[in-house]
N, C-alpha and C. Protein backbone atom coordinates (compact mmCIF):
# COMPACT_ATOMS: atom_id res chain seq x y z
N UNK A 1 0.86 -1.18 0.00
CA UNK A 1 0.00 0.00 0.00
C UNK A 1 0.90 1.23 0.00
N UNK A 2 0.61 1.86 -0.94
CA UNK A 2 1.48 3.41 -0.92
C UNK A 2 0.27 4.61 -0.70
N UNK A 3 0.76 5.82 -0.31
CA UNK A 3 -0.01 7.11 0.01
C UNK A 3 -1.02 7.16 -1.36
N UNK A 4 -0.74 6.91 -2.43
CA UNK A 4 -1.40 7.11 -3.67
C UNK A 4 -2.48 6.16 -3.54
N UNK A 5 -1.99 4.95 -2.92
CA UNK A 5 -3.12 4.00 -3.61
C UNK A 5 -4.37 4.09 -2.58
N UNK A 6 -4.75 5.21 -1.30
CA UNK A 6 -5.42 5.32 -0.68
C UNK A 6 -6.79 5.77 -1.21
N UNK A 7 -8.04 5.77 -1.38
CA UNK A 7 -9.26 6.14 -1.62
C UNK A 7 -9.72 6.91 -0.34
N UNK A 8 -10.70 8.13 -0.78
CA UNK A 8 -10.99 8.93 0.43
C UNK A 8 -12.73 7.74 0.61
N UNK A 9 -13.39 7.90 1.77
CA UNK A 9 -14.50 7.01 2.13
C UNK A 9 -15.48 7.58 1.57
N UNK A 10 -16.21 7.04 0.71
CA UNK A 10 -17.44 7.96 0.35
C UNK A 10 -18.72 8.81 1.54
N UNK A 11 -18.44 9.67 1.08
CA UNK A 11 -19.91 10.73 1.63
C UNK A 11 -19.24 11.03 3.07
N UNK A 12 -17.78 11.04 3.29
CA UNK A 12 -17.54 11.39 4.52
C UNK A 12 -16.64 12.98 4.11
N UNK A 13 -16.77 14.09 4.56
CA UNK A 13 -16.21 15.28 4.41
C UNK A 13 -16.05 15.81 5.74
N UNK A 14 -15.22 17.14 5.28
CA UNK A 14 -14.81 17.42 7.00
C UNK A 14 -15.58 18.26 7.67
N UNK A 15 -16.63 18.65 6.95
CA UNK A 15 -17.65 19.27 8.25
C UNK A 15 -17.13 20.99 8.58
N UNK A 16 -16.95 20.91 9.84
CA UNK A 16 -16.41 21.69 10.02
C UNK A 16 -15.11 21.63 10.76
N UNK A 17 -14.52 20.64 10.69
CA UNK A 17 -13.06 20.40 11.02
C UNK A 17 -12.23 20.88 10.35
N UNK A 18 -11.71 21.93 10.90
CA UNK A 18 -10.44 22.49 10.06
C UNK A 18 -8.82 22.38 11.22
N UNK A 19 -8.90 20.96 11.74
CA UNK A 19 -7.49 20.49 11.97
C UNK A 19 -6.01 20.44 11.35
N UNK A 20 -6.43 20.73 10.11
CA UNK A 20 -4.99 20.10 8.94
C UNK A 20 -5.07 21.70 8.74
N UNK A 21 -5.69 22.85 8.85
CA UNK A 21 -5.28 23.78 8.25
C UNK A 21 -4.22 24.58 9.54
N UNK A 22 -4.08 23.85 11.33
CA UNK A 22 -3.29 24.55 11.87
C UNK A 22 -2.17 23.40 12.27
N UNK A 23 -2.12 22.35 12.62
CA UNK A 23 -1.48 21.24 12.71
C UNK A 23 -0.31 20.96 12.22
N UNK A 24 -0.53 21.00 10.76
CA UNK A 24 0.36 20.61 9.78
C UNK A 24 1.35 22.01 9.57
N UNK A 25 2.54 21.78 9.46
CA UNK A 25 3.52 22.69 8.78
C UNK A 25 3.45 22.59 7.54
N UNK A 26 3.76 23.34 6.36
CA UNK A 26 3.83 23.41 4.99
C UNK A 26 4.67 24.44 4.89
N UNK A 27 5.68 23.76 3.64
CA UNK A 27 6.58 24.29 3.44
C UNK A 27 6.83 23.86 1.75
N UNK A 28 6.51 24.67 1.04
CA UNK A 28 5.71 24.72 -0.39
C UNK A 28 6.28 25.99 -0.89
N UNK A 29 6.66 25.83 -1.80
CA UNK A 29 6.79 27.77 -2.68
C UNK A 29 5.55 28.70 -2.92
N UNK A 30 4.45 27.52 -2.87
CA UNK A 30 3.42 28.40 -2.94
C UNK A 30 2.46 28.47 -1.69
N UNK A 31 2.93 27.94 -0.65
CA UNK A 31 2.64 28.30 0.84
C UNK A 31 3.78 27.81 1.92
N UNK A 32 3.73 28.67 2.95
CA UNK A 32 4.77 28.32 4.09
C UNK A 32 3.48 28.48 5.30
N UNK A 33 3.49 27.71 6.53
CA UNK A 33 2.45 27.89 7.55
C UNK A 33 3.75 27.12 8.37
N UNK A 34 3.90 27.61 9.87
CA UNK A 34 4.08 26.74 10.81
C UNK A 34 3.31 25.69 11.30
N UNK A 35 3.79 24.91 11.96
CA UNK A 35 2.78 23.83 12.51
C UNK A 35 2.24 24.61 13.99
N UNK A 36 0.99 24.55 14.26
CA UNK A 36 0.25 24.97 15.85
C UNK A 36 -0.01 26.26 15.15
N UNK A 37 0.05 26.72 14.02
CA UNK A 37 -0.32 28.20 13.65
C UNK A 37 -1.19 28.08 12.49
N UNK A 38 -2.43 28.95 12.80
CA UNK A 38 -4.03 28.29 12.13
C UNK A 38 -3.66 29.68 11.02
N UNK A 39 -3.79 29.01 10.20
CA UNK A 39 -3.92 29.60 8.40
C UNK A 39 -4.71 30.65 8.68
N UNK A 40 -4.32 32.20 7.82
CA UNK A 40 -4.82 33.27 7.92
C UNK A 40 -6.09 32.88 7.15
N UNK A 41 -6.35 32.14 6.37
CA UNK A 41 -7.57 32.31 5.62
C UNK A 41 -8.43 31.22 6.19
N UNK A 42 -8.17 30.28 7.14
CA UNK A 42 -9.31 29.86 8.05
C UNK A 42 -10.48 30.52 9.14
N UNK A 43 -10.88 30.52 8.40
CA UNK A 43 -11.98 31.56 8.95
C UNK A 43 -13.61 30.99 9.39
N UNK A 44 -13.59 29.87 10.14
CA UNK A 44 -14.60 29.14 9.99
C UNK A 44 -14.93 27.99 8.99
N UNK A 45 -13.80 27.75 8.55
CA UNK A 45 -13.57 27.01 6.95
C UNK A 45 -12.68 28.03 6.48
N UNK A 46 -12.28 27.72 5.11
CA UNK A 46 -11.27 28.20 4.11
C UNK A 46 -11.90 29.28 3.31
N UNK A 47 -11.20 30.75 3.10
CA UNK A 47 -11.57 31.55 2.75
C UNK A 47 -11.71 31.76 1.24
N UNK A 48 -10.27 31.03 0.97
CA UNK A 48 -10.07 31.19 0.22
C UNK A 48 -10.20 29.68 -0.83
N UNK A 49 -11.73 28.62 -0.27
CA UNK A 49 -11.64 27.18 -0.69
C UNK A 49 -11.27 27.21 -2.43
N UNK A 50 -11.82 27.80 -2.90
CA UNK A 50 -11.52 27.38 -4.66
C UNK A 50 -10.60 27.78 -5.17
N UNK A 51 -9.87 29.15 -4.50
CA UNK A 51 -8.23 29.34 -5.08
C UNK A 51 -7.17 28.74 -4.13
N UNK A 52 -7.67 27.87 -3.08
CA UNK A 52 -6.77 27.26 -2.47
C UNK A 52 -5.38 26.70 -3.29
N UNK A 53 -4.34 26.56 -2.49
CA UNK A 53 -3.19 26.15 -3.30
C UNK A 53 -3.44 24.12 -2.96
N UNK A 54 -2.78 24.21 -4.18
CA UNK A 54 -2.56 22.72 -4.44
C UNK A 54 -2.28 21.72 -3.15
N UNK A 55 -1.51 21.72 -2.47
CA UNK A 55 -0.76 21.10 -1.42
C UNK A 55 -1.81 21.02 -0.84
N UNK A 56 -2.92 22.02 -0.28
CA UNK A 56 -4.23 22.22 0.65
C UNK A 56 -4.93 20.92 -0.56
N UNK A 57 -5.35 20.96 -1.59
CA UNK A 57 -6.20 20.51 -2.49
C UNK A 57 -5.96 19.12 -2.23
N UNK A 58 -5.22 18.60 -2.38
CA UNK A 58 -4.37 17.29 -2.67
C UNK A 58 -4.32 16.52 -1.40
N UNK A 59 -4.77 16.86 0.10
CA UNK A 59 -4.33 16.91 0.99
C UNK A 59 -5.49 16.60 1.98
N UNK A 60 -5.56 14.93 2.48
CA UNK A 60 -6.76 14.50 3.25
C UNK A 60 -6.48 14.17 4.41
N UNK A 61 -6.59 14.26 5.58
CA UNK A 61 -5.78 13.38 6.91
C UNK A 61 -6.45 11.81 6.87
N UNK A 62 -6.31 10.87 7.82
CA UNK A 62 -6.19 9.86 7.81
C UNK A 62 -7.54 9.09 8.17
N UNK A 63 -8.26 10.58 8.69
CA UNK A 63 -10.01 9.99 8.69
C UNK A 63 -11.17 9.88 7.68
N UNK A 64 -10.28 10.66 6.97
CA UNK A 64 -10.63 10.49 5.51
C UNK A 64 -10.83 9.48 4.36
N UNK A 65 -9.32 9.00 4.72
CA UNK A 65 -9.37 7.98 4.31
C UNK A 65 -9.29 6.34 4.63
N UNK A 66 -9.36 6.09 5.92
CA UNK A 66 -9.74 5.47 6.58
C UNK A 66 -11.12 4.45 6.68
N UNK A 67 -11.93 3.75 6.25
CA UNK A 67 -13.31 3.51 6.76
C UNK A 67 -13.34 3.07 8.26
N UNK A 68 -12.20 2.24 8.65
CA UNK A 68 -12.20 1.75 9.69
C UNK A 68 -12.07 2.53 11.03
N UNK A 69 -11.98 4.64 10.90
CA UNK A 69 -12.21 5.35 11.67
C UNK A 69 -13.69 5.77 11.41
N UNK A 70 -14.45 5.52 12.35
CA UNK A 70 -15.35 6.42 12.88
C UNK A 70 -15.47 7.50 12.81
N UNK A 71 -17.09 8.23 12.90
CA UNK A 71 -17.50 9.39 12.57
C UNK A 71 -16.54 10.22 14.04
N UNK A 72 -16.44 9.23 15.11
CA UNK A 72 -15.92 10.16 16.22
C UNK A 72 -14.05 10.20 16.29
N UNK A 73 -13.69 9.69 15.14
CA UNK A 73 -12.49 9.76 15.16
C UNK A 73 -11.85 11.06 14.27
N UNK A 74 -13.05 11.95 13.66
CA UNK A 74 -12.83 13.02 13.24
C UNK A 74 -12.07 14.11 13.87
N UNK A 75 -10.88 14.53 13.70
CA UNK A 75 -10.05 15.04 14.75
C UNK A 75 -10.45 16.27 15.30
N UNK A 76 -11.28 17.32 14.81
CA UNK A 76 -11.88 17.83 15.98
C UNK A 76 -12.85 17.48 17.14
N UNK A 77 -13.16 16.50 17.15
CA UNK A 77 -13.82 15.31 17.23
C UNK A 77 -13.31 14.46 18.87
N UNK A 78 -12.12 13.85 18.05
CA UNK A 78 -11.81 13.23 19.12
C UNK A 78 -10.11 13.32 19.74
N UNK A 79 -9.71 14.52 18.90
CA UNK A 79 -8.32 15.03 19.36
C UNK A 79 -7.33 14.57 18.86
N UNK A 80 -7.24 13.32 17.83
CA UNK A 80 -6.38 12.92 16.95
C UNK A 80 -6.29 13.18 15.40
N UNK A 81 -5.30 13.67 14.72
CA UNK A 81 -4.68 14.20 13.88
C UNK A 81 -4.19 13.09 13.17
N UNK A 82 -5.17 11.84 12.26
CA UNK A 82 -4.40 10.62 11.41
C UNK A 82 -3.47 11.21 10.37
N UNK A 83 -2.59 10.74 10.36
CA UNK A 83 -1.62 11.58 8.74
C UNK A 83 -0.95 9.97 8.16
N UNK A 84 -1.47 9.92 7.05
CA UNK A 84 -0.50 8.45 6.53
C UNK A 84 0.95 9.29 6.00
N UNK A 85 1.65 8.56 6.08
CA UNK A 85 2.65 8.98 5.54
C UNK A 85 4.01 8.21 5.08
N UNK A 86 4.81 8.41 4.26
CA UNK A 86 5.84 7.92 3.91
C UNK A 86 6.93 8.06 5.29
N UNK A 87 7.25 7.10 5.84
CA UNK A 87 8.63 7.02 6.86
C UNK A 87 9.54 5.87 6.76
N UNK A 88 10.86 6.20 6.38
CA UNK A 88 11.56 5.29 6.02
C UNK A 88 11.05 4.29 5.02
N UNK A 89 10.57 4.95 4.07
CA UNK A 89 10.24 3.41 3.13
C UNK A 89 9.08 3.31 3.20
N UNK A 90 8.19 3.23 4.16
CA UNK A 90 6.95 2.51 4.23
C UNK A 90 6.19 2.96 4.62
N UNK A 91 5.12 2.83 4.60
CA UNK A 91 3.60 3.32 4.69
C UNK A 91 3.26 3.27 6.13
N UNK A 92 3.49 4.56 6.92
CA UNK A 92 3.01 4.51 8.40
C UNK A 92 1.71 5.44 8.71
N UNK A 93 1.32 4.95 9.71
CA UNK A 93 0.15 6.04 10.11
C UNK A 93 0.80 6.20 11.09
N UNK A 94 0.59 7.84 11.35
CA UNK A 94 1.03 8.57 12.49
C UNK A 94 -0.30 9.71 13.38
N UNK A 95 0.12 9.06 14.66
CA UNK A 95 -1.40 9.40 15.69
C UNK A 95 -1.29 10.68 16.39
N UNK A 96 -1.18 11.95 15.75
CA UNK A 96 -1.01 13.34 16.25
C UNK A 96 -2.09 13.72 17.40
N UNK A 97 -1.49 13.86 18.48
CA UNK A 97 -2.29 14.34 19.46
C UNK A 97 -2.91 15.79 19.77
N UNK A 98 -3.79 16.39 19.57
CA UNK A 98 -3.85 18.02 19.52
C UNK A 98 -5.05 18.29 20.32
N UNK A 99 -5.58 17.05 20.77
CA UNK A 99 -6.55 17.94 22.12
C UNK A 99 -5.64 18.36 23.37
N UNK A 100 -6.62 16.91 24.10
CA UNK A 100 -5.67 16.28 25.77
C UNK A 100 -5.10 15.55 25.39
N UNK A 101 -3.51 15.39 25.32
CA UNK A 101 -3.10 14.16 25.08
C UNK A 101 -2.95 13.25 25.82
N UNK A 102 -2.82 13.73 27.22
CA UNK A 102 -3.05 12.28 27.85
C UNK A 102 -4.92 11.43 28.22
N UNK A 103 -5.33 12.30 28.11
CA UNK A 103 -6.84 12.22 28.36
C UNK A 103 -6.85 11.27 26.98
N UNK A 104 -6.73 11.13 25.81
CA UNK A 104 -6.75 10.70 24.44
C UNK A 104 -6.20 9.32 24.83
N UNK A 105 -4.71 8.97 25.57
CA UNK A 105 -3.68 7.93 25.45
C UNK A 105 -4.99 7.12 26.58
N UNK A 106 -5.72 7.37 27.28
CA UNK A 106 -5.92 6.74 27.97
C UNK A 106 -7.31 5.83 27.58
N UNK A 107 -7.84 6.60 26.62
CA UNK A 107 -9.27 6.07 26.08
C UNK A 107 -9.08 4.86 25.41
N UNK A 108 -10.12 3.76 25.96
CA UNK A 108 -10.31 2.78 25.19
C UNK A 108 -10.33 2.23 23.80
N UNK A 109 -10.87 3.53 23.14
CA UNK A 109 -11.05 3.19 21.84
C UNK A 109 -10.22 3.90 20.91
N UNK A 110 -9.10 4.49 21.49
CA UNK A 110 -7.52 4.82 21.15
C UNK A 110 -6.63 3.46 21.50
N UNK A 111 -6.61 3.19 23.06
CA UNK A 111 -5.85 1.98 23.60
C UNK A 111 -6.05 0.86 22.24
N UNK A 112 -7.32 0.51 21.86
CA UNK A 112 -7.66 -0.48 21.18
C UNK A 112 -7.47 -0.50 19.83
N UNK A 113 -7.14 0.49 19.23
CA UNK A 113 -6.90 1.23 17.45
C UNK A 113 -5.26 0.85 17.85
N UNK A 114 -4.31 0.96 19.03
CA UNK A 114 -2.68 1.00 18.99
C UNK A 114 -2.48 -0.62 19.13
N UNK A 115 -3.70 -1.25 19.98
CA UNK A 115 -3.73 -2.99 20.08
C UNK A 115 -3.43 -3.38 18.84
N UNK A 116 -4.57 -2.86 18.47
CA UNK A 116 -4.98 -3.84 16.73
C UNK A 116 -3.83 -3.82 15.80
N UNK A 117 -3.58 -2.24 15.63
CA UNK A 117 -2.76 -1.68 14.60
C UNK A 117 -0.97 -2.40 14.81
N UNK A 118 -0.68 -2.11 16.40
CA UNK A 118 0.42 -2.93 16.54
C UNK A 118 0.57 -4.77 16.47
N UNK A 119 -0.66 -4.86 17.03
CA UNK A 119 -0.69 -6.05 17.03
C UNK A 119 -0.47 -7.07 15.55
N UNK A 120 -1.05 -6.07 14.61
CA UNK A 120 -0.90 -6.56 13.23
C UNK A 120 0.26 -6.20 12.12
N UNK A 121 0.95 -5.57 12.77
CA UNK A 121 2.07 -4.83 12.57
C UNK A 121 1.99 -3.89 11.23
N UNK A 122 1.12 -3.14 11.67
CA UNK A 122 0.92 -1.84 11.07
C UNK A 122 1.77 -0.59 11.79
N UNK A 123 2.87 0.04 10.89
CA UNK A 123 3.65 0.99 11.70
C UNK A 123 2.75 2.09 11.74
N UNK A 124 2.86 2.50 13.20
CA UNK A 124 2.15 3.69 13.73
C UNK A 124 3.54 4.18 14.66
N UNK A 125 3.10 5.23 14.34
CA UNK A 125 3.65 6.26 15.15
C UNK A 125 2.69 7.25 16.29
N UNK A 126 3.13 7.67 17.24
CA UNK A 126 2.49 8.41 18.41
C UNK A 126 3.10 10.01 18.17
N UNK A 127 2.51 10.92 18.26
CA UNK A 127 3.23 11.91 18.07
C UNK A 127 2.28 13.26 18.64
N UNK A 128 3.31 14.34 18.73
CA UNK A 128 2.95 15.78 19.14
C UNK A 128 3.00 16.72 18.44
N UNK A 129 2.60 17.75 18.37
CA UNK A 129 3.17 19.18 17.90
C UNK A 129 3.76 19.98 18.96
N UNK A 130 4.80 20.47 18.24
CA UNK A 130 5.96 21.61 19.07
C UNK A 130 5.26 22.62 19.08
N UNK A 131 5.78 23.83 19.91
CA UNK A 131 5.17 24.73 19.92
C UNK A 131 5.26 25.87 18.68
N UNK A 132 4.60 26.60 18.32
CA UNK A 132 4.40 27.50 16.60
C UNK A 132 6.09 27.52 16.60
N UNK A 133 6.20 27.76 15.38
CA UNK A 133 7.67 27.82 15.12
C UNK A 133 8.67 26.42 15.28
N UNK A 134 8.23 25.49 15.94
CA UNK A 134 9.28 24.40 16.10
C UNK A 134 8.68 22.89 15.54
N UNK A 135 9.56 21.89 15.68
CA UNK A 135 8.91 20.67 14.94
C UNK A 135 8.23 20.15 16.36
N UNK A 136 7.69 18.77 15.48
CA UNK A 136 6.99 18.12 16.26
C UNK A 136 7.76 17.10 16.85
N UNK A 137 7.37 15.94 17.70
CA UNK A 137 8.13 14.90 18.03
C UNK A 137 7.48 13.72 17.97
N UNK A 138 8.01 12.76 17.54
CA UNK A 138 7.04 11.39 17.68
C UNK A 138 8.16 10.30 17.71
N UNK A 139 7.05 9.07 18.25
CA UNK A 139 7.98 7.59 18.80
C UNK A 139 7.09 6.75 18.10
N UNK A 140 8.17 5.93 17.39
CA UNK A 140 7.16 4.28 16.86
C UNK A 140 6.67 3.71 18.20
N UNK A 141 5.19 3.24 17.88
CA UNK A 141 5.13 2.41 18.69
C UNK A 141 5.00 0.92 18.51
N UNK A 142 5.80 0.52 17.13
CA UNK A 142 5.69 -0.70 17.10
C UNK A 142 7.30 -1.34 17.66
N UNK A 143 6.91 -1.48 19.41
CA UNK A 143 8.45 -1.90 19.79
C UNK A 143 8.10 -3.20 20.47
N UNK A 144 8.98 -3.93 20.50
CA UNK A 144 8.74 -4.95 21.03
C UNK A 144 7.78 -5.26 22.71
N UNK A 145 7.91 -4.48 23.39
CA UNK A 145 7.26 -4.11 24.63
C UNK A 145 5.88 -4.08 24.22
N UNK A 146 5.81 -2.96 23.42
CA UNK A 146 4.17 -2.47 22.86
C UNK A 146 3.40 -3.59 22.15
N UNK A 147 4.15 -4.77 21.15
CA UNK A 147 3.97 -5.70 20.89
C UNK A 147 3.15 -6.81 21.47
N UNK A 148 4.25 -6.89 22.91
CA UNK A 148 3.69 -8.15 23.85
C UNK A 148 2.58 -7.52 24.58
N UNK A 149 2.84 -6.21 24.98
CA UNK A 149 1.51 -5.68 25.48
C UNK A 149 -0.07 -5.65 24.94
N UNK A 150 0.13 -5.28 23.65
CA UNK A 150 -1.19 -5.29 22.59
C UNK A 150 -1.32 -6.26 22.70
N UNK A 151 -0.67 -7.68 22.69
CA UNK A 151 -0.84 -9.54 23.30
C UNK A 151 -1.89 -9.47 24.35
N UNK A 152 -1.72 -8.78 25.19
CA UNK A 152 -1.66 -9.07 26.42
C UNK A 152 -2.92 -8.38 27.39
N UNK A 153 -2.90 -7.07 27.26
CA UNK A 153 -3.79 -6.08 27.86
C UNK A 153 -3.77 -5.29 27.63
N UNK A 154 -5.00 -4.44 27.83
CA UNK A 154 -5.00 -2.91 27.83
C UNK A 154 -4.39 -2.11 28.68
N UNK A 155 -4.56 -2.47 29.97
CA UNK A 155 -3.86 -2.18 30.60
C UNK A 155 -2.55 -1.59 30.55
N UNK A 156 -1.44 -1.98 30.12
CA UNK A 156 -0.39 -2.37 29.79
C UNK A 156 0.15 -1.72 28.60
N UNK A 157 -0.80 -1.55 27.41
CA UNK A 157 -1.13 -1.00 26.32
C UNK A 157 -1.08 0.76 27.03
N UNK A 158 -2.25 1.06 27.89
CA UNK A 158 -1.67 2.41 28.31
C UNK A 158 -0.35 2.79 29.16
N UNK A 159 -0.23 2.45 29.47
CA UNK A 159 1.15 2.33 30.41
C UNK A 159 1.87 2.76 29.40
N UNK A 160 2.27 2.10 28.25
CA UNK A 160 3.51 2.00 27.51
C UNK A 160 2.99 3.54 27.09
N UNK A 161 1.63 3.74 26.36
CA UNK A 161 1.06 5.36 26.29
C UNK A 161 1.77 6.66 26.55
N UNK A 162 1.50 6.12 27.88
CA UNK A 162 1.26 7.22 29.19
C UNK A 162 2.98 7.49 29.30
N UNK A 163 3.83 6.36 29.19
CA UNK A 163 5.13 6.33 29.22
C UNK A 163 5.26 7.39 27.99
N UNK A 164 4.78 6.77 26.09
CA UNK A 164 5.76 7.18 25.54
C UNK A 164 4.89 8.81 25.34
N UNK A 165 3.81 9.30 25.77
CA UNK A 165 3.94 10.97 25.86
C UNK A 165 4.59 11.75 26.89
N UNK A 166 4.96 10.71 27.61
CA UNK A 166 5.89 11.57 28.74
C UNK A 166 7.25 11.92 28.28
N UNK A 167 7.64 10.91 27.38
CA UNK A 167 8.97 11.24 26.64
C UNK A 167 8.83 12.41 25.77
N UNK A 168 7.70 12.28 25.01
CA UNK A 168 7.25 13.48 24.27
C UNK A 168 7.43 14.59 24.38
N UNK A 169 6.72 14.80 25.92
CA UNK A 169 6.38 15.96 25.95
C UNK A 169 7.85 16.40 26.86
N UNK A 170 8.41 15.71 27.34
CA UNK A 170 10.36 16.49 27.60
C UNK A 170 11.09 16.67 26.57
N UNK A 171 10.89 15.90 25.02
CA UNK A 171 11.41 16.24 23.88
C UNK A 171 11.71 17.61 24.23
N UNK A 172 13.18 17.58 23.39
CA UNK A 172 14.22 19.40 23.31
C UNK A 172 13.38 19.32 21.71
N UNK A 173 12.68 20.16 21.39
CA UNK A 173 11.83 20.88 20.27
C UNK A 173 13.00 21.55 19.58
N UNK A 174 13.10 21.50 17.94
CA UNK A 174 14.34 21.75 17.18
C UNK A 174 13.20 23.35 16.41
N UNK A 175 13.73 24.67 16.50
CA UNK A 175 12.98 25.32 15.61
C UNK A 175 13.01 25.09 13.91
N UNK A 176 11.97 24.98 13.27
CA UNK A 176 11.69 24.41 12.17
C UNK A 176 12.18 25.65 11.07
N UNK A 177 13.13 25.61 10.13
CA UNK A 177 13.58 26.48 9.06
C UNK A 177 12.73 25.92 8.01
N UNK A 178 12.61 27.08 7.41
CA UNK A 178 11.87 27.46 6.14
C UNK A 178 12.53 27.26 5.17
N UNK A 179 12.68 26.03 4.11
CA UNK A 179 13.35 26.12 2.82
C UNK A 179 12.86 27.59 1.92
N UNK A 180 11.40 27.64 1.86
CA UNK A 180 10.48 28.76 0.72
C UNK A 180 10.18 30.00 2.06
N UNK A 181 10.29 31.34 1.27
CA UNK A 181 9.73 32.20 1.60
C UNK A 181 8.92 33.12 0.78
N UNK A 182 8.15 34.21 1.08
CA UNK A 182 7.33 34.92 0.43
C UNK A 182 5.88 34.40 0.62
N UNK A 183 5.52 33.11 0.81
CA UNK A 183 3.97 33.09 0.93
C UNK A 183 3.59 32.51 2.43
N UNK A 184 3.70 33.24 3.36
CA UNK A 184 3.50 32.96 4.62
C UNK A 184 1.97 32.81 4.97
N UNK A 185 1.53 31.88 5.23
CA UNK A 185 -0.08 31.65 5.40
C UNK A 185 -0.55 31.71 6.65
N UNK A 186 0.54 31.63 7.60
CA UNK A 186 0.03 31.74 9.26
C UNK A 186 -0.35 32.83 9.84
């Protein structure tokens, strides 16, 4: 499975979730936005939806395309930020936290999406946003620990959680440079 060969779910749109327009960093010649810094033209939705730039156009998060997320896994929704993405080679989903993040690590029906997903060895990643201006940080959680745990319990399953946002959130945050300038969208 590659990023291309994904289909968005029919009749599911984002409502009024506009997560990906502050979340995501972009760094594009024809837009620059920090990540944690909400797009000048979000304005209740996109101001500017039909001359939007390409990168915005082209550009679905992971509930989108997903069937197997729920209407409540919509990230304004339920505080997670799906992004598939290319890492090292292969096709990972990565689980951006942007409500509560620990309130999120602890829910069942998060605990049980990191069971499954690890358990079947689907690479996921756990991850944060830095503060405006800096990157984000994230940890695989397909480690051997997380492994026997998704085996094993839920229990156990949060623990490793609760552990790996604590690492997270002591992450030293690197400030994020701008390859493109001139179209600043934040």
């Amino acid at each position: 499975m590659s990023i291309t060969d994904l289909d968005l779910v029919p009749g599911r749109e984002c409502g009024a979730c506009t997560a990906c327009c502050s979340v995501m960093a972009i760094d594009k010649p024809e837009i620059q936005k920090a990540a944690g810094v909400l797009c000048r033209h979000c304005q209740g939705g996109c101001s500017i939806y039909e001359a939007r730039p390409q990168v915005c156009r082209s550009f679905h998060c992971g509930w989108r395309q997903f069937p197997i997320l729920d209407d409540n896994w919509r990230p304004d929704r339920s505080g997670v930020f799906v992004e598939v993405e290319e890492i090292d080679g292969e096709t990972a989903i990565s689980l951006i936290l942007i409500g509560n993040p620990l309130k999120t690590v602890r829910q069942d029906w998060f605990i049980d999406f990191v069971r499954t997903g690890v358990g079947g060895r689907v690479p996921l990643y756990l991850g944060i946003s830095g503060p405006p201006g800096f990157k984000g940080a994230s940890v695989t959680l397909n480690t051997r620990q997380m492994f026997e745990a998704a085996n094993t319990s839920r229990a156990q399953v949060k623990t490793l959680l609760e552990q790996d946002l604590k690492r997270l959130k002591a992450h030293e945050f690197e400030p994020r440079v701008f390859q493109y300038r001139g179209n600043d969208f934040g």
